[in-house]
PDB file of N, CA and C in Angstrom:
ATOM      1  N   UNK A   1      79.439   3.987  28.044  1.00  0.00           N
ATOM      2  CA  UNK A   1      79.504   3.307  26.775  1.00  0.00           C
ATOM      3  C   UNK A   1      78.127   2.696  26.502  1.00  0.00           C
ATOM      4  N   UNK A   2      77.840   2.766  25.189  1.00  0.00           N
ATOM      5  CA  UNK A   2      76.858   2.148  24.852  1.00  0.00           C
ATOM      6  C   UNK A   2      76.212   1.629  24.097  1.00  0.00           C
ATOM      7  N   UNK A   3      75.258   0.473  23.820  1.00  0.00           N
ATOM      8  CA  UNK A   3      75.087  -0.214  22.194  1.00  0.00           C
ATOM      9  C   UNK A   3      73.519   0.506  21.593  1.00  0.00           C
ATOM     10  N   UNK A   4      73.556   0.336  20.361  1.00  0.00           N
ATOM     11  CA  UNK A   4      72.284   0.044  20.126  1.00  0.00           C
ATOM     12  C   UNK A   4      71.213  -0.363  19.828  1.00  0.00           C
ATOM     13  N   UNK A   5      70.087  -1.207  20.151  1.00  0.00           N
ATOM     14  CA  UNK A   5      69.448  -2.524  20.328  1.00  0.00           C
ATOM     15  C   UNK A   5      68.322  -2.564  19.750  1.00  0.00           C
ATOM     16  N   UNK A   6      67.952  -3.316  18.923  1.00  0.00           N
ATOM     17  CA  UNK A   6      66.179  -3.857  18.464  1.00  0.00           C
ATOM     18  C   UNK A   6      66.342  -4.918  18.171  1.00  0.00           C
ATOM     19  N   UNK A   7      64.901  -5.516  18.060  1.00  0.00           N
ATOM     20  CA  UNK A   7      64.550  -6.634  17.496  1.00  0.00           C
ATOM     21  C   UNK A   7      64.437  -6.234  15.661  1.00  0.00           C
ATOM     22  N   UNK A   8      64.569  -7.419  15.278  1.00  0.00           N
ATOM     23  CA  UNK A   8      64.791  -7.835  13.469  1.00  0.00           C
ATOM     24  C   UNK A   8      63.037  -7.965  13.387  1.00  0.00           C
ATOM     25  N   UNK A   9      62.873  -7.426  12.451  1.00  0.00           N
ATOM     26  CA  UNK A   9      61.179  -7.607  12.140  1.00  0.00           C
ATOM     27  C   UNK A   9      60.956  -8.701  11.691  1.00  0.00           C
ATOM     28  N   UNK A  10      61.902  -9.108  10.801  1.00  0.00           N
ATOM     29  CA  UNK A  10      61.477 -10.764  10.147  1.00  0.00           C
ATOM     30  C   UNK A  10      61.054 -11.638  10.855  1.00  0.00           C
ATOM     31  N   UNK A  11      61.775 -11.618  12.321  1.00  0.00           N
ATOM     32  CA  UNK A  11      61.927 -12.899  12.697  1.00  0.00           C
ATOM     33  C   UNK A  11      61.806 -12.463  14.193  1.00  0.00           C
ATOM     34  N   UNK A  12      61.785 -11.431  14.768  1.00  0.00           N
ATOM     35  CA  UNK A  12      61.834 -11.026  16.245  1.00  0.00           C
ATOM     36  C   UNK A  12      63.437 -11.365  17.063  1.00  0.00           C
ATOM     37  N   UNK A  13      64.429 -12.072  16.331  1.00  0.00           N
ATOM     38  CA  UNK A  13      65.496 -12.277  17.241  1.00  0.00           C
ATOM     39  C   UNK A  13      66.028 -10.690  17.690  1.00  0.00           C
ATOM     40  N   UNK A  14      67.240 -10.568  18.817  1.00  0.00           N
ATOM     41  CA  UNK A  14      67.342  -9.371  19.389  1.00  0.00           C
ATOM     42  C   UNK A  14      68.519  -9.134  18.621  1.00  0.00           C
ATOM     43  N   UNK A  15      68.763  -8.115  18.272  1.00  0.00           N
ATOM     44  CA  UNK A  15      70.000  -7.504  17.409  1.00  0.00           C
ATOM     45  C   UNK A  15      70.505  -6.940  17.618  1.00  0.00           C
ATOM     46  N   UNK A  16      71.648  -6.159  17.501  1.00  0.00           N
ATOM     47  CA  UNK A  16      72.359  -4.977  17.750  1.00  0.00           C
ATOM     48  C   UNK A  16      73.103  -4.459  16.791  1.00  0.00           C
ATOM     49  N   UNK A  17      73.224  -3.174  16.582  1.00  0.00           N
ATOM     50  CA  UNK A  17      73.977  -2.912  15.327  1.00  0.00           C
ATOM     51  C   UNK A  17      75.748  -2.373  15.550  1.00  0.00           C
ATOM     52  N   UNK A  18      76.242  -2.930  14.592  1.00  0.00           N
ATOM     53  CA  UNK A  18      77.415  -3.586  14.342  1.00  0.00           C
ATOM     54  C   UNK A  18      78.098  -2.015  13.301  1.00  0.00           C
ATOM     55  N   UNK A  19      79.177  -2.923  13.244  1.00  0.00           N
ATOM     56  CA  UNK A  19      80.209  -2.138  12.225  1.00  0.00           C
ATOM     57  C   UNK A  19      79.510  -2.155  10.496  1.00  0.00           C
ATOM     58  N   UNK A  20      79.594  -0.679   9.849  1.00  0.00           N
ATOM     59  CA  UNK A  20      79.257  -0.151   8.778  1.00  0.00           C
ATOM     60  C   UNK A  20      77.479  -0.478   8.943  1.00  0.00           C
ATOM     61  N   UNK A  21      77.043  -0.598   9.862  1.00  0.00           N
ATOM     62  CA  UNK A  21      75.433  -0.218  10.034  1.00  0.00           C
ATOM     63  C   UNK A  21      74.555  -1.334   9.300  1.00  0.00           C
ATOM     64  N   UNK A  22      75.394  -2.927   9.917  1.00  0.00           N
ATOM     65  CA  UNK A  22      74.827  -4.002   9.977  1.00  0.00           C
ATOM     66  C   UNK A  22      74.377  -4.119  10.941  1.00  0.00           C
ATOM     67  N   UNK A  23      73.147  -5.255  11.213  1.00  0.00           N
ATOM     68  CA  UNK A  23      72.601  -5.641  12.567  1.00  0.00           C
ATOM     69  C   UNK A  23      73.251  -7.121  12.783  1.00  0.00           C
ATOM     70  N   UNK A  24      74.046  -7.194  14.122  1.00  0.00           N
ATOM     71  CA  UNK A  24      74.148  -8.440  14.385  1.00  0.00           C
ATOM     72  C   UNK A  24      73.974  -8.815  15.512  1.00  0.00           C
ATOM     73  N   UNK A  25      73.530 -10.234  15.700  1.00  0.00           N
ATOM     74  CA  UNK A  25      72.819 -11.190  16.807  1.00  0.00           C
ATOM     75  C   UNK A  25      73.577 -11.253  17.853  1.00  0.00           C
ATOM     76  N   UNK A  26      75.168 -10.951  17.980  1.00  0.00           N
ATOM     77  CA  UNK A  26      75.501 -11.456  19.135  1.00  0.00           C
ATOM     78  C   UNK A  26      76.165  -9.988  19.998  1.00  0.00           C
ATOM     79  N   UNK A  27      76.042  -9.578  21.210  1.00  0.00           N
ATOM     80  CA  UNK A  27      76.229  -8.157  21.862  1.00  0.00           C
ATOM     81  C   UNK A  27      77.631  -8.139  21.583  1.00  0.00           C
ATOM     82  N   UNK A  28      78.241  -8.907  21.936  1.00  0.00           N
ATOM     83  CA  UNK A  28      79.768  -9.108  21.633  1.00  0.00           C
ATOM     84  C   UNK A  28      80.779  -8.503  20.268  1.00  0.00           C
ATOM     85  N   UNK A  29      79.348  -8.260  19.275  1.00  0.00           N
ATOM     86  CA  UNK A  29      79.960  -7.523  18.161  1.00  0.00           C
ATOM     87  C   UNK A  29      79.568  -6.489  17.525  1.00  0.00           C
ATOM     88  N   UNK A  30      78.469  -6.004  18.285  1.00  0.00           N
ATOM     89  CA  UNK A  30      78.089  -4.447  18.541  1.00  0.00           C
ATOM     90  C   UNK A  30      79.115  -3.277  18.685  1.00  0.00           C
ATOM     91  N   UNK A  31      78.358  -2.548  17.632  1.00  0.00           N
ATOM     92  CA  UNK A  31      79.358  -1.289  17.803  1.00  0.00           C
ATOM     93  C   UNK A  31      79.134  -0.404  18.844  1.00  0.00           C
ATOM     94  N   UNK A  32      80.590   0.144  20.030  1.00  0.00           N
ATOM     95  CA  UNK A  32      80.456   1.092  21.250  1.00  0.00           C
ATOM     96  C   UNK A  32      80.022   2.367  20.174  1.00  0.00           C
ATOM     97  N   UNK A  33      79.026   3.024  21.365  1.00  0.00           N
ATOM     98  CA  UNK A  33      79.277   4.823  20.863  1.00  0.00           C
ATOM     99  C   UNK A  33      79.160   5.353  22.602  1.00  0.00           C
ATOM    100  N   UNK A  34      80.239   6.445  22.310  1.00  0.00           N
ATOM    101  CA  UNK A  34      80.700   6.817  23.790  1.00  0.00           C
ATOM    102  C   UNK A  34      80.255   8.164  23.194  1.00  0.00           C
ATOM    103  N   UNK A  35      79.691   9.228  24.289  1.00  0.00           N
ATOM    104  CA  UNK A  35      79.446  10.652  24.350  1.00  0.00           C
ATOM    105  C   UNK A  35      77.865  10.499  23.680  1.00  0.00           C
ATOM    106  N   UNK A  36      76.998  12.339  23.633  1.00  0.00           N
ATOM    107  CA  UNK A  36      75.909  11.834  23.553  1.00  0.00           C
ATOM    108  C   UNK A  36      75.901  11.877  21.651  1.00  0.00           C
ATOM    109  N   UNK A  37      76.691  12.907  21.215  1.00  0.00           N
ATOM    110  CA  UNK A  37      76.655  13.099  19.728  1.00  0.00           C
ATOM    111  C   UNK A  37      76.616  11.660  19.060  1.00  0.00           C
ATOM    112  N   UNK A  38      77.815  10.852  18.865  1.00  0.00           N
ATOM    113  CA  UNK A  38      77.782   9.124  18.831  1.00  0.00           C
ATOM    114  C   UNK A  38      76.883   8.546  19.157  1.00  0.00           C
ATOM    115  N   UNK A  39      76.303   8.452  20.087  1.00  0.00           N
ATOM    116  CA  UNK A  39      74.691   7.817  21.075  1.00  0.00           C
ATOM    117  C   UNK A  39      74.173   8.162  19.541  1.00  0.00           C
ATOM    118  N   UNK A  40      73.404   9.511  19.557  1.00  0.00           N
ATOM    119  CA  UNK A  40      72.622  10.152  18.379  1.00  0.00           C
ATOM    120  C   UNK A  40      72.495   9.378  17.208  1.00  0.00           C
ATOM    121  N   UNK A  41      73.804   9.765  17.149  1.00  0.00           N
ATOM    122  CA  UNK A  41      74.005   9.086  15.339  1.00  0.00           C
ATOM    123  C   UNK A  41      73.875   7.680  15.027  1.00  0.00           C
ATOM    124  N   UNK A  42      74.137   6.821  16.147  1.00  0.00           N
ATOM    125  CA  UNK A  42      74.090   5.445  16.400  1.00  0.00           C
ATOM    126  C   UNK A  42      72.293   4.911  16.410  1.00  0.00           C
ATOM    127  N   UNK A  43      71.554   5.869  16.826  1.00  0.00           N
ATOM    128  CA  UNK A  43      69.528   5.830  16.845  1.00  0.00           C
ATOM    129  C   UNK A  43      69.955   6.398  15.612  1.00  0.00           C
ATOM    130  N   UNK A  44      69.954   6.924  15.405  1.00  0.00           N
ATOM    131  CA  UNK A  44      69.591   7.775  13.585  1.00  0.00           C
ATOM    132  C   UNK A  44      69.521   6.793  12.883  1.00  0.00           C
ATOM    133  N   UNK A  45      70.781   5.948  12.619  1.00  0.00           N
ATOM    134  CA  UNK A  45      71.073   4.949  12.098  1.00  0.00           C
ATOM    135  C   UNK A  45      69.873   4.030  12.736  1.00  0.00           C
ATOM    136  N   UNK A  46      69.781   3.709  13.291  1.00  0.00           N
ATOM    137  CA  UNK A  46      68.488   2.684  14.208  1.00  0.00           C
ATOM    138  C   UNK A  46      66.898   2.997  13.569  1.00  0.00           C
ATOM    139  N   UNK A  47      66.766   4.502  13.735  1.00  0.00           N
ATOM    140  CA  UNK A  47      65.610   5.099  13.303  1.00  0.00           C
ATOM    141  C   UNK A  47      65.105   4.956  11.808  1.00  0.00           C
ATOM    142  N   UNK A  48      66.620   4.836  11.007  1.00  0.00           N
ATOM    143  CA  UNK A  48      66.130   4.192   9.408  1.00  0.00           C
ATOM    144  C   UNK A  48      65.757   3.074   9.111  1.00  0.00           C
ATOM    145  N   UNK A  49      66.836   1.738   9.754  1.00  0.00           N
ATOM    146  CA  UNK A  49      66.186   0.930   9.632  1.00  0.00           C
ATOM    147  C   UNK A  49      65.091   0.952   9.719  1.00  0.00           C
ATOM    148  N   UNK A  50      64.646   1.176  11.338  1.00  0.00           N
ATOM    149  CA  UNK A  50      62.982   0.751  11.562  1.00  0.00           C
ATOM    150  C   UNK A  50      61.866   1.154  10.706  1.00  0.00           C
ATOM    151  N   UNK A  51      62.378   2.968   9.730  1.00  0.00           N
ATOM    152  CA  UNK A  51      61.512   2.751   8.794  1.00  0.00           C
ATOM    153  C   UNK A  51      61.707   2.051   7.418  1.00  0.00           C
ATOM    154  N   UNK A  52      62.628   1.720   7.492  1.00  0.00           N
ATOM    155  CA  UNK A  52      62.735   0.808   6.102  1.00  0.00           C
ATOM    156  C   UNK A  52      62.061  -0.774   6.560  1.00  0.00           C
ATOM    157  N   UNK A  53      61.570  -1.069   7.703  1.00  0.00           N
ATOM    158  CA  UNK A  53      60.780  -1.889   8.380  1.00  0.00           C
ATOM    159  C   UNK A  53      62.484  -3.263   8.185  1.00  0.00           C
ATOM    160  N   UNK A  54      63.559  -3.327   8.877  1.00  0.00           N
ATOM    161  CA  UNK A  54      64.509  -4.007   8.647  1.00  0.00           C
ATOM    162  C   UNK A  54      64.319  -4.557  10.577  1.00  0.00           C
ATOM    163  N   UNK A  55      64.033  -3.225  11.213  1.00  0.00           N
ATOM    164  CA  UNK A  55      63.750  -3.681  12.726  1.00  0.00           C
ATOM    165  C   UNK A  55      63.099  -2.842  13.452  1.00  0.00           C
ATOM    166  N   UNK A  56      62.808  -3.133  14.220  1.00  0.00           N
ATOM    167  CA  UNK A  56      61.561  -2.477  15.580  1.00  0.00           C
ATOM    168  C   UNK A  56      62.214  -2.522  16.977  1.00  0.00           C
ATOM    169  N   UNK A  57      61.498  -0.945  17.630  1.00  0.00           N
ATOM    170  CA  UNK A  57      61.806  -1.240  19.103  1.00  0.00           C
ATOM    171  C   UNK A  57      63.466  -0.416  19.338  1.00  0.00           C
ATOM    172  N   UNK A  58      63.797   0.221  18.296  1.00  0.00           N
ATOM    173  CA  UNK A  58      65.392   0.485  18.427  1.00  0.00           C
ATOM    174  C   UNK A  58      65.884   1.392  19.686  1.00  0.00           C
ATOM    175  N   UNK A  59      66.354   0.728  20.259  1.00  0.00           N
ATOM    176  CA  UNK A  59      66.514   2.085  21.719  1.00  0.00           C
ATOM    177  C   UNK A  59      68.542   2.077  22.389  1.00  0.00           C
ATOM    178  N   UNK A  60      68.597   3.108  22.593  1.00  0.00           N
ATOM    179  CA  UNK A  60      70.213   2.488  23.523  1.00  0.00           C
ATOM    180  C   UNK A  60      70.248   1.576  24.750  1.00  0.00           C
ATOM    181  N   UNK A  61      71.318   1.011  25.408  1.00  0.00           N
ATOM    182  CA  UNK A  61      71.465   0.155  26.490  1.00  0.00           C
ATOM    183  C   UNK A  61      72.925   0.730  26.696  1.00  0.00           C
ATOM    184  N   UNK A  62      73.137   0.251  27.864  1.00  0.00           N
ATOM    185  CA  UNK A  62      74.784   0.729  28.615  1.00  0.00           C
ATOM    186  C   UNK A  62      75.171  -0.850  28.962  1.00  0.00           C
ATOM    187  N   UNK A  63      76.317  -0.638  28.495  1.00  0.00           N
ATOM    188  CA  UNK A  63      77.296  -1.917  28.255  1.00  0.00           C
ATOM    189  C   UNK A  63      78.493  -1.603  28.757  1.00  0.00           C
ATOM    190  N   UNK A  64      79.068  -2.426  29.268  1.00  0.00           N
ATOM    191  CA  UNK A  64      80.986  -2.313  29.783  1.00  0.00           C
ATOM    192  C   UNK A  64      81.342  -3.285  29.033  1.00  0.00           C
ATOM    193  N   UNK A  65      82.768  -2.804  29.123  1.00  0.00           N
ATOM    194  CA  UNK A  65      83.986  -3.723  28.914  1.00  0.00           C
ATOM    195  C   UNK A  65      84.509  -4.232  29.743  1.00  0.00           C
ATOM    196  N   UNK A  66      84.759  -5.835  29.648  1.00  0.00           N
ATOM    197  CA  UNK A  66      84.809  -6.609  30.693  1.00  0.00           C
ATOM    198  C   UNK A  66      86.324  -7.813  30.357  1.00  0.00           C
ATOM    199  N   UNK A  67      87.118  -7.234  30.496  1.00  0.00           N
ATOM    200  CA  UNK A  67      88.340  -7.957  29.597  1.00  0.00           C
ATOM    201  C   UNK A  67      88.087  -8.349  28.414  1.00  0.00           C
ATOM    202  N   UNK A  68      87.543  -7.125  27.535  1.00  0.00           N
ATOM    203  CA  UNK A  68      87.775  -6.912  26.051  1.00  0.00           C
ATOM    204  C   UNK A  68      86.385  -7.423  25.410  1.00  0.00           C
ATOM    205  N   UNK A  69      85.357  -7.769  26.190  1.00  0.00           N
ATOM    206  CA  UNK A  69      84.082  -8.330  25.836  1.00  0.00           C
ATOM    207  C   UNK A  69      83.220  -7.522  26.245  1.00  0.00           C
ATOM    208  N   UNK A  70      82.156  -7.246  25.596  1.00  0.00           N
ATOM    209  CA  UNK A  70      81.230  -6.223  26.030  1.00  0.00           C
ATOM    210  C   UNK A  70      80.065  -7.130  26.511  1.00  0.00           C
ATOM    211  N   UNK A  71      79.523  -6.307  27.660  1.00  0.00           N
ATOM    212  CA  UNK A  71      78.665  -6.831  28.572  1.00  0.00           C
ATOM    213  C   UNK A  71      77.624  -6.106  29.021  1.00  0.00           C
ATOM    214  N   UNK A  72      76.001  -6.497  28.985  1.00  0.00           N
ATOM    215  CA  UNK A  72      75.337  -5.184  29.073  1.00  0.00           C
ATOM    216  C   UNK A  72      75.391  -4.964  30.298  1.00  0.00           C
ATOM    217  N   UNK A  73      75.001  -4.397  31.149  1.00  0.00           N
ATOM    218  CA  UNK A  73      74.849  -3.725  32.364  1.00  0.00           C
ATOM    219  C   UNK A  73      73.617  -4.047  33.150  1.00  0.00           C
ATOM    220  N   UNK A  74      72.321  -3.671  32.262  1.00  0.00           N
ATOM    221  CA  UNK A  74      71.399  -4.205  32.924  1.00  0.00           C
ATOM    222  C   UNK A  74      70.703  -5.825  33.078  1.00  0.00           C
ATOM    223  N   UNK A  75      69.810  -6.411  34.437  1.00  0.00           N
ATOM    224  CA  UNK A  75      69.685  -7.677  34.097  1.00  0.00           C
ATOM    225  C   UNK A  75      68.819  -8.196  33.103  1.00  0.00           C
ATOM    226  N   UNK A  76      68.061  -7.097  32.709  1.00  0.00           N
ATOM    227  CA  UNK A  76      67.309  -7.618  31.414  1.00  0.00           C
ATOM    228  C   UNK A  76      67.580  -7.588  30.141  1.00  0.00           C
ATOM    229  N   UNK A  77      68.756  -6.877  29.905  1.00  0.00           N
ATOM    230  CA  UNK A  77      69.317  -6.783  28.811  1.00  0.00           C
ATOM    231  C   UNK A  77      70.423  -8.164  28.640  1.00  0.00           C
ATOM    232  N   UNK A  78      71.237  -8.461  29.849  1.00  0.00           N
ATOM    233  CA  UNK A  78      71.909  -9.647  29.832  1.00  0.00           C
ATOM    234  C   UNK A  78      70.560 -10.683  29.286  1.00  0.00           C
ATOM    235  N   UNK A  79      69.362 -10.516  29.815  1.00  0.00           N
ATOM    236  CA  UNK A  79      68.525 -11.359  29.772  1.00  0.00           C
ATOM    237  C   UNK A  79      68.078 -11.891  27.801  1.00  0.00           C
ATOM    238  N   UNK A  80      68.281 -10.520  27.369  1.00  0.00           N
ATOM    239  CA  UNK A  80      67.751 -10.714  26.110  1.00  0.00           C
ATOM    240  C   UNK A  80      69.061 -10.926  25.035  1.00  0.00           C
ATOM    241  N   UNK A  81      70.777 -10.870  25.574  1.00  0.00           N
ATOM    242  CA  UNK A  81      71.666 -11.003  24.929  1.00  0.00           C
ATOM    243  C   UNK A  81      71.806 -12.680  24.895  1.00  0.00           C
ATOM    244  N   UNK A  82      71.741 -13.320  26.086  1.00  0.00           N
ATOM    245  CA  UNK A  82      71.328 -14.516  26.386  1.00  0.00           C
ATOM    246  C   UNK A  82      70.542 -15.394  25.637  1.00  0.00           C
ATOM    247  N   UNK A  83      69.288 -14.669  25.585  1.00  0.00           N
ATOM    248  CA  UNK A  83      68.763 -15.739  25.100  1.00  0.00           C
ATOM    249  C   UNK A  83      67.522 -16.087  26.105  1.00  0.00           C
ATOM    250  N   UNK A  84      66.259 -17.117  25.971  1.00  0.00           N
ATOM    251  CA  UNK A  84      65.195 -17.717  26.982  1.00  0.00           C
ATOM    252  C   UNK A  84      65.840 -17.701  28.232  1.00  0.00           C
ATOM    253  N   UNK A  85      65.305 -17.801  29.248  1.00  0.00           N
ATOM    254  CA  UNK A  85      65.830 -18.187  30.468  1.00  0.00           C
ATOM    255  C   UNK A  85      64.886 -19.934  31.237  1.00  0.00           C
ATOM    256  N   UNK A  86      63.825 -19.676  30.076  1.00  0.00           N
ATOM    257  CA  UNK A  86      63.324 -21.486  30.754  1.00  0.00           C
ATOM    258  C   UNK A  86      63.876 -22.246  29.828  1.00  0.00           C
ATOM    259  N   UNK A  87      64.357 -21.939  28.703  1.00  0.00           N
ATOM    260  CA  UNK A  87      64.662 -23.228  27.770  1.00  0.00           C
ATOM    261  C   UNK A  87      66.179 -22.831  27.289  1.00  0.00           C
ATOM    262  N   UNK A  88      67.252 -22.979  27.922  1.00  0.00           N
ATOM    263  CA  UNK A  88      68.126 -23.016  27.760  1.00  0.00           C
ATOM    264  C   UNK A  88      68.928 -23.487  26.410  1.00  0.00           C
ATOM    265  N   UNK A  89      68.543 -24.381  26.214  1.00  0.00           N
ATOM    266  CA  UNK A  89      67.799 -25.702  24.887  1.00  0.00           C
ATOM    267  C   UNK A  89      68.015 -24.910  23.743  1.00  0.00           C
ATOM    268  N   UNK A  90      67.566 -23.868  23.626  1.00  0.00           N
ATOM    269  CA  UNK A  90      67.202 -22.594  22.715  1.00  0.00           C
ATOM    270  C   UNK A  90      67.678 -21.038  22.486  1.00  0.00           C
ATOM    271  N   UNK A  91      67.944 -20.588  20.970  1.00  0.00           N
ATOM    272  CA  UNK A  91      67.782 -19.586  21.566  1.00  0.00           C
ATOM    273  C   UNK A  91      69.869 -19.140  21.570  1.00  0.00           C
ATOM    274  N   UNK A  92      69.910 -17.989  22.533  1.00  0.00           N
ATOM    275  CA  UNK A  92      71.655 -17.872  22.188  1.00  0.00           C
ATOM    276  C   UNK A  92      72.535 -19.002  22.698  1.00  0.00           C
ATOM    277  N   UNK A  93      72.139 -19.371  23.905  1.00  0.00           N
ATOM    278  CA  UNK A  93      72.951 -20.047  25.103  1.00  0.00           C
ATOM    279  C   UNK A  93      73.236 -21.316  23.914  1.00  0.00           C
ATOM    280  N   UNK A  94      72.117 -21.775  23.090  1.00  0.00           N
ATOM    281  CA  UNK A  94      72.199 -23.321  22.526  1.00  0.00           C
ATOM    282  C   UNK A  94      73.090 -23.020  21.542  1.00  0.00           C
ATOM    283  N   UNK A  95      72.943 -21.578  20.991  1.00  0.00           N
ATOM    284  CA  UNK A  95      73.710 -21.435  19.657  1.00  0.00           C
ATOM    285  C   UNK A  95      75.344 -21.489  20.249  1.00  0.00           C
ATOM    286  N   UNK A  96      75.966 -20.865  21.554  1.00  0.00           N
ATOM    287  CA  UNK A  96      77.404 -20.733  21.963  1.00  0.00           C
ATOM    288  C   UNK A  96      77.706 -22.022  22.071  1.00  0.00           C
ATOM    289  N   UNK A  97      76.859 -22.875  22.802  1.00  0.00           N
ATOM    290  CA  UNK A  97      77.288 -24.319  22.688  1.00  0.00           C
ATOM    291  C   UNK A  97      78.000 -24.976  21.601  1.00  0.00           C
ATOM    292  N   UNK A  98      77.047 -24.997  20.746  1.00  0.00           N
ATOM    293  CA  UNK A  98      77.139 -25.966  19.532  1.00  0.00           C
ATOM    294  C   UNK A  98      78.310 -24.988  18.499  1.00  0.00           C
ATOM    295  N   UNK A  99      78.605 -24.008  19.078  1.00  0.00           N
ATOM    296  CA  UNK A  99      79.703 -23.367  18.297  1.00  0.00           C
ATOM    297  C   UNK A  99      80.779 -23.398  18.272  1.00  0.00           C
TER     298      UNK A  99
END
């Protein structure tokens, strides 16, 4: 399974794109594409944005399901779904808090 990931040009936060080929901030509401055809079409979609300059950097990541929550797989990708890792303060971790 897997998402697909860039940064937002405006602003550099990390994104992922979502249902009807929105980008949204949190991995948790990223759209799965399973097999490689889906993968494809899921960058295609990625590949326009970036030239419509909406985001940069668009690439896949492998994610599980983890009692119904998606979770990336790798530690740097947890790293960038997260949020900083010196300023906690900031960033996703501050945004789940205060939510």
């Amino acid at each position: 399974m897997k998402v697909i990931t860039a940064n937002r040009l405006l602003n550099g936060d990390v994104v992922w794109l979502g249902e009807n080929s929105n980008w949204v901030e949190r991995v948790t509401l990223a759209k799965t594409f399973d097999g490689k055809d889906a993968v494809a079409e899921g960058l295609e979609i990625g590949v326009t944005a970036e030239k419509n300059q909406e985001v940069v950097g668009v690439y896949e990541m492998d994610v599980t399901n983890e009692e119904g929550v998606i979770v990336p797989v790798r530690l740097r990708e947890r790293i960038r779904a997260a949020g900083p890792t010196t300023h906690p303060e900031f960033g996703k971790q501050a945004q789940a808090v205060s939510a």
